[in-house]
N, C-alpha and C. Protein backbone atom coordinates (compact mmCIF):
# COMPACT_ATOMS: atom_id res chain seq x y z
N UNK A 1 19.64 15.50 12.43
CA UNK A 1 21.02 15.91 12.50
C UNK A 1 21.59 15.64 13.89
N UNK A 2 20.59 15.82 14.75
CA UNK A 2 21.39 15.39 16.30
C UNK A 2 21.85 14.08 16.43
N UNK A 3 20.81 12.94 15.65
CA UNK A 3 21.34 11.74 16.12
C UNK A 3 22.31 11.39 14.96
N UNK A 4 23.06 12.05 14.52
CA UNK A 4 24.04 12.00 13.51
C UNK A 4 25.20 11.98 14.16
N UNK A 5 25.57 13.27 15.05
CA UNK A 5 26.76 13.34 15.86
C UNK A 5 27.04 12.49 16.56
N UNK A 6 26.12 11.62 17.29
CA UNK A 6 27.29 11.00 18.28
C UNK A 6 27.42 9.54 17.33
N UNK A 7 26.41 8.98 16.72
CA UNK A 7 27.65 8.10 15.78
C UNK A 7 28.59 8.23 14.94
N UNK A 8 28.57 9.86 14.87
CA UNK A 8 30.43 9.73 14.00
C UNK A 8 31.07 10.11 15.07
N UNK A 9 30.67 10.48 16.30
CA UNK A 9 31.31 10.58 17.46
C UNK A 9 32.08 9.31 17.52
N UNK A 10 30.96 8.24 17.18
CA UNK A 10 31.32 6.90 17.97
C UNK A 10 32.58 6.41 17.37
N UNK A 11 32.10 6.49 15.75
CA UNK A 11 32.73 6.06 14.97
C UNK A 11 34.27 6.34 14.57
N UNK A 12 34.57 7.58 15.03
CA UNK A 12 35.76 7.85 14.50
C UNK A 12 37.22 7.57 15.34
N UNK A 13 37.38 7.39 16.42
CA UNK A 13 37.97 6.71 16.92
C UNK A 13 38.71 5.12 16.18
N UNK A 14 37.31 4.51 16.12
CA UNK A 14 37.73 3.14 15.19
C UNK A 14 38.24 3.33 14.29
N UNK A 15 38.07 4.10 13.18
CA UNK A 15 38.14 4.47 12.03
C UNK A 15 39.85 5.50 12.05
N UNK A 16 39.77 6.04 12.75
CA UNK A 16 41.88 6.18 13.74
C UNK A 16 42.55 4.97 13.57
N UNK A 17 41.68 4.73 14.57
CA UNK A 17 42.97 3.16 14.80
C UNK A 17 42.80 2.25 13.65
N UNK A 18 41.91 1.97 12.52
CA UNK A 18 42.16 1.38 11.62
C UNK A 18 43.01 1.71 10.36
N UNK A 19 42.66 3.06 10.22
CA UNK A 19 43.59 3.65 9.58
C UNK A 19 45.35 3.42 9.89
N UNK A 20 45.58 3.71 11.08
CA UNK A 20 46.61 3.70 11.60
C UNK A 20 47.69 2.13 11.56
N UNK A 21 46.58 1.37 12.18
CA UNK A 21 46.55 -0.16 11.53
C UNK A 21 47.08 -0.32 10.26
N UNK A 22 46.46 0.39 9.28
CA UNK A 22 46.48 -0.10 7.93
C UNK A 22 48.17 0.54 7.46
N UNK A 23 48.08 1.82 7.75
CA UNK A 23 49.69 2.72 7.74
C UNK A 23 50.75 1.86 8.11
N UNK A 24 50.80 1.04 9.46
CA UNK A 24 51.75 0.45 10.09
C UNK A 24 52.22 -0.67 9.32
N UNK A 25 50.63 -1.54 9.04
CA UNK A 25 51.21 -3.09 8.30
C UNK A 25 51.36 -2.55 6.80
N UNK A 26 51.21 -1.33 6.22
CA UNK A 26 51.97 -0.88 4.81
C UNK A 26 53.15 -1.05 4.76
N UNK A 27 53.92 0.05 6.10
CA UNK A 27 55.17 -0.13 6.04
C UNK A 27 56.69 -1.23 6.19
N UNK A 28 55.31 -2.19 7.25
CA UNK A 28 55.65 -3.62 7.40
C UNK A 28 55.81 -4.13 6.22
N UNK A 29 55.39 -4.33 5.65
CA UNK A 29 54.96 -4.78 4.16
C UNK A 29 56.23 -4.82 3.21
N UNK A 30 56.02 -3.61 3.11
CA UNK A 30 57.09 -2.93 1.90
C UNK A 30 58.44 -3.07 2.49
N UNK A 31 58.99 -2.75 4.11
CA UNK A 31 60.31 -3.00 4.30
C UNK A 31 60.37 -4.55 3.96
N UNK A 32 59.18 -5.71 4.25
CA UNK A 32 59.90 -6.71 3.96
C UNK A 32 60.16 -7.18 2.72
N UNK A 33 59.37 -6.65 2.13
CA UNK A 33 59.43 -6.51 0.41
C UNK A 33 60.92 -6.41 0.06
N UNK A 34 60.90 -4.91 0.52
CA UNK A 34 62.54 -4.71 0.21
C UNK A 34 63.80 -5.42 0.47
N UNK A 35 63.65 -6.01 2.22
CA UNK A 35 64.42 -6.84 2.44
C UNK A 35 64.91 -8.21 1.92
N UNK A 36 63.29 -8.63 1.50
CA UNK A 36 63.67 -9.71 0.32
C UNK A 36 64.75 -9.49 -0.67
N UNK A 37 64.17 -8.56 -1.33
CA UNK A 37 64.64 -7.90 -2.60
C UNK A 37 66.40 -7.99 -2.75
N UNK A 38 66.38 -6.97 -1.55
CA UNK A 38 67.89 -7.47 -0.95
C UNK A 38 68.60 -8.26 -0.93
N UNK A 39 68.04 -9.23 -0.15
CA UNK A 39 68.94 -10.40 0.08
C UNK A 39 68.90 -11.05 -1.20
N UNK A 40 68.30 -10.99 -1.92
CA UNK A 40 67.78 -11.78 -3.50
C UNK A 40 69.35 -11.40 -4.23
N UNK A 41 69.60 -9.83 -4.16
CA UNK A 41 70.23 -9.42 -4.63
C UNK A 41 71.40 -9.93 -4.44
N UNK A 42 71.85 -10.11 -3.16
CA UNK A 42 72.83 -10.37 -2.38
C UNK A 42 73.20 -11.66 -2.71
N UNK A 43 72.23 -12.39 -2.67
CA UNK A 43 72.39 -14.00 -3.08
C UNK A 43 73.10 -14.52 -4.69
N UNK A 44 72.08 -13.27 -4.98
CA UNK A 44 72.68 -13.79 -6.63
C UNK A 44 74.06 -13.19 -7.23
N UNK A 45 74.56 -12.17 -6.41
CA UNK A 45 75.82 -11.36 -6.54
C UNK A 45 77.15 -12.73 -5.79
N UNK A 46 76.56 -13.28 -4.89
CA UNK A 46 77.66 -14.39 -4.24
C UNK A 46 77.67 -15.78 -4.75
N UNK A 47 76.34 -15.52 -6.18
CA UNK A 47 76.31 -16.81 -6.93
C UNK A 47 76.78 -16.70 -8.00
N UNK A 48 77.20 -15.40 -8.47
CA UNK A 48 77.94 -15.41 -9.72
C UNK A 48 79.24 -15.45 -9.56
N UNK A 49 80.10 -16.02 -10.40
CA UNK A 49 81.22 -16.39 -10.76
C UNK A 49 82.53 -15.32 -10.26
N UNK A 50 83.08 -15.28 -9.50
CA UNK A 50 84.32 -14.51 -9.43
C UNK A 50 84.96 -13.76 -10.55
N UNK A 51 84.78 -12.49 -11.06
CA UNK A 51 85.47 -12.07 -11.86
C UNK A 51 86.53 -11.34 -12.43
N UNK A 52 87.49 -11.77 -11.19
CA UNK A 52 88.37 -11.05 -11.11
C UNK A 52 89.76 -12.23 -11.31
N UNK A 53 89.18 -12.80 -11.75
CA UNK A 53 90.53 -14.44 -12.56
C UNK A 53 90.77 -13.70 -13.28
N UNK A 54 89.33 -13.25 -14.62
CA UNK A 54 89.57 -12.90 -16.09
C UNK A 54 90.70 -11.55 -15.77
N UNK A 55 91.74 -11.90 -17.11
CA UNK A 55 92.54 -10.62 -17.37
C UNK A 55 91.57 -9.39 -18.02
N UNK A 56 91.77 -8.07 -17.56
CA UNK A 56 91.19 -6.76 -17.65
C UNK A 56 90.93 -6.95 -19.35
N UNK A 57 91.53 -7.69 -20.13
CA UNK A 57 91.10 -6.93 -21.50
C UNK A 57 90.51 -8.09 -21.94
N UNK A 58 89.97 -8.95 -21.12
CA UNK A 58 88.75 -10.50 -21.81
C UNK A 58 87.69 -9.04 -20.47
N UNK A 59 87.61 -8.92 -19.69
CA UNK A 59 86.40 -8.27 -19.39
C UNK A 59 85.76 -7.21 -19.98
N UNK A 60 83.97 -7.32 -19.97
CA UNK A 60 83.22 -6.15 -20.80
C UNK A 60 83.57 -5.19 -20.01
N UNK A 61 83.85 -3.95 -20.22
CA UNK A 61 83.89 -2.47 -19.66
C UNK A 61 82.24 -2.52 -19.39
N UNK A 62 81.28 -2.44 -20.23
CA UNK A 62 80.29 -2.00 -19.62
C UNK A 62 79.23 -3.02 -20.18
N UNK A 63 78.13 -2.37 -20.12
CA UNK A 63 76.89 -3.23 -19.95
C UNK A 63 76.66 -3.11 -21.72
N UNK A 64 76.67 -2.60 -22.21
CA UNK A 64 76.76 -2.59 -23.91
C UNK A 64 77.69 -3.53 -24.13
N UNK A 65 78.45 -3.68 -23.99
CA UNK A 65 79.82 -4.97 -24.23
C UNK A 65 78.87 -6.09 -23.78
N UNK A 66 78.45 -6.52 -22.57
CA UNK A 66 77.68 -7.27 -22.03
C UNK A 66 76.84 -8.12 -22.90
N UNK A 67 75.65 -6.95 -23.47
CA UNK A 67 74.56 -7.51 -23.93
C UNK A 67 74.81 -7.51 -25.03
N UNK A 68 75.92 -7.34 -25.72
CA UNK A 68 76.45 -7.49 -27.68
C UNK A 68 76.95 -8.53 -27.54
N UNK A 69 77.76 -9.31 -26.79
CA UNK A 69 78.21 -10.95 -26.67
C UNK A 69 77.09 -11.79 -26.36
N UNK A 70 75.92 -11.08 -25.88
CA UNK A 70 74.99 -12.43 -25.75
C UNK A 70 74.28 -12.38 -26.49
């Protein structure tokens, strides 16, 4: 049992900073995830068609109107 302690002595330190490591590039990760996501969004909202030509009563009110014409 004595020579137990000081290698998790040793050990845990590393085992901090890897952890910590691992936390950081998660969050890295996922914001850029999201940011993709984003701009994806963004892209395809400035690639669709202007819809504000059509007169109010050729446009679907909602998303049921939407998906019954297609």
């Amino acid at each position: 049992m004595n020579d137990v302690l000081p290698v998790l002595a040793a050990l845990v330190p590393s085992v901090g900073v890897g952890l910590l490591f691992w936390v950081a590039m998660r969050y890295i990760v996922r914001a850029d995830r999201n940011e993709r996501a984003a701009l994806a969004r963004l892209d395809a909202e400035e690639r669709r068609p202007d819809r504000s030509e059509e007169s109010p009563a050729d446009a679907p009110r909602d998303d049921r109107e939407r998906k019954a014409d297609a």
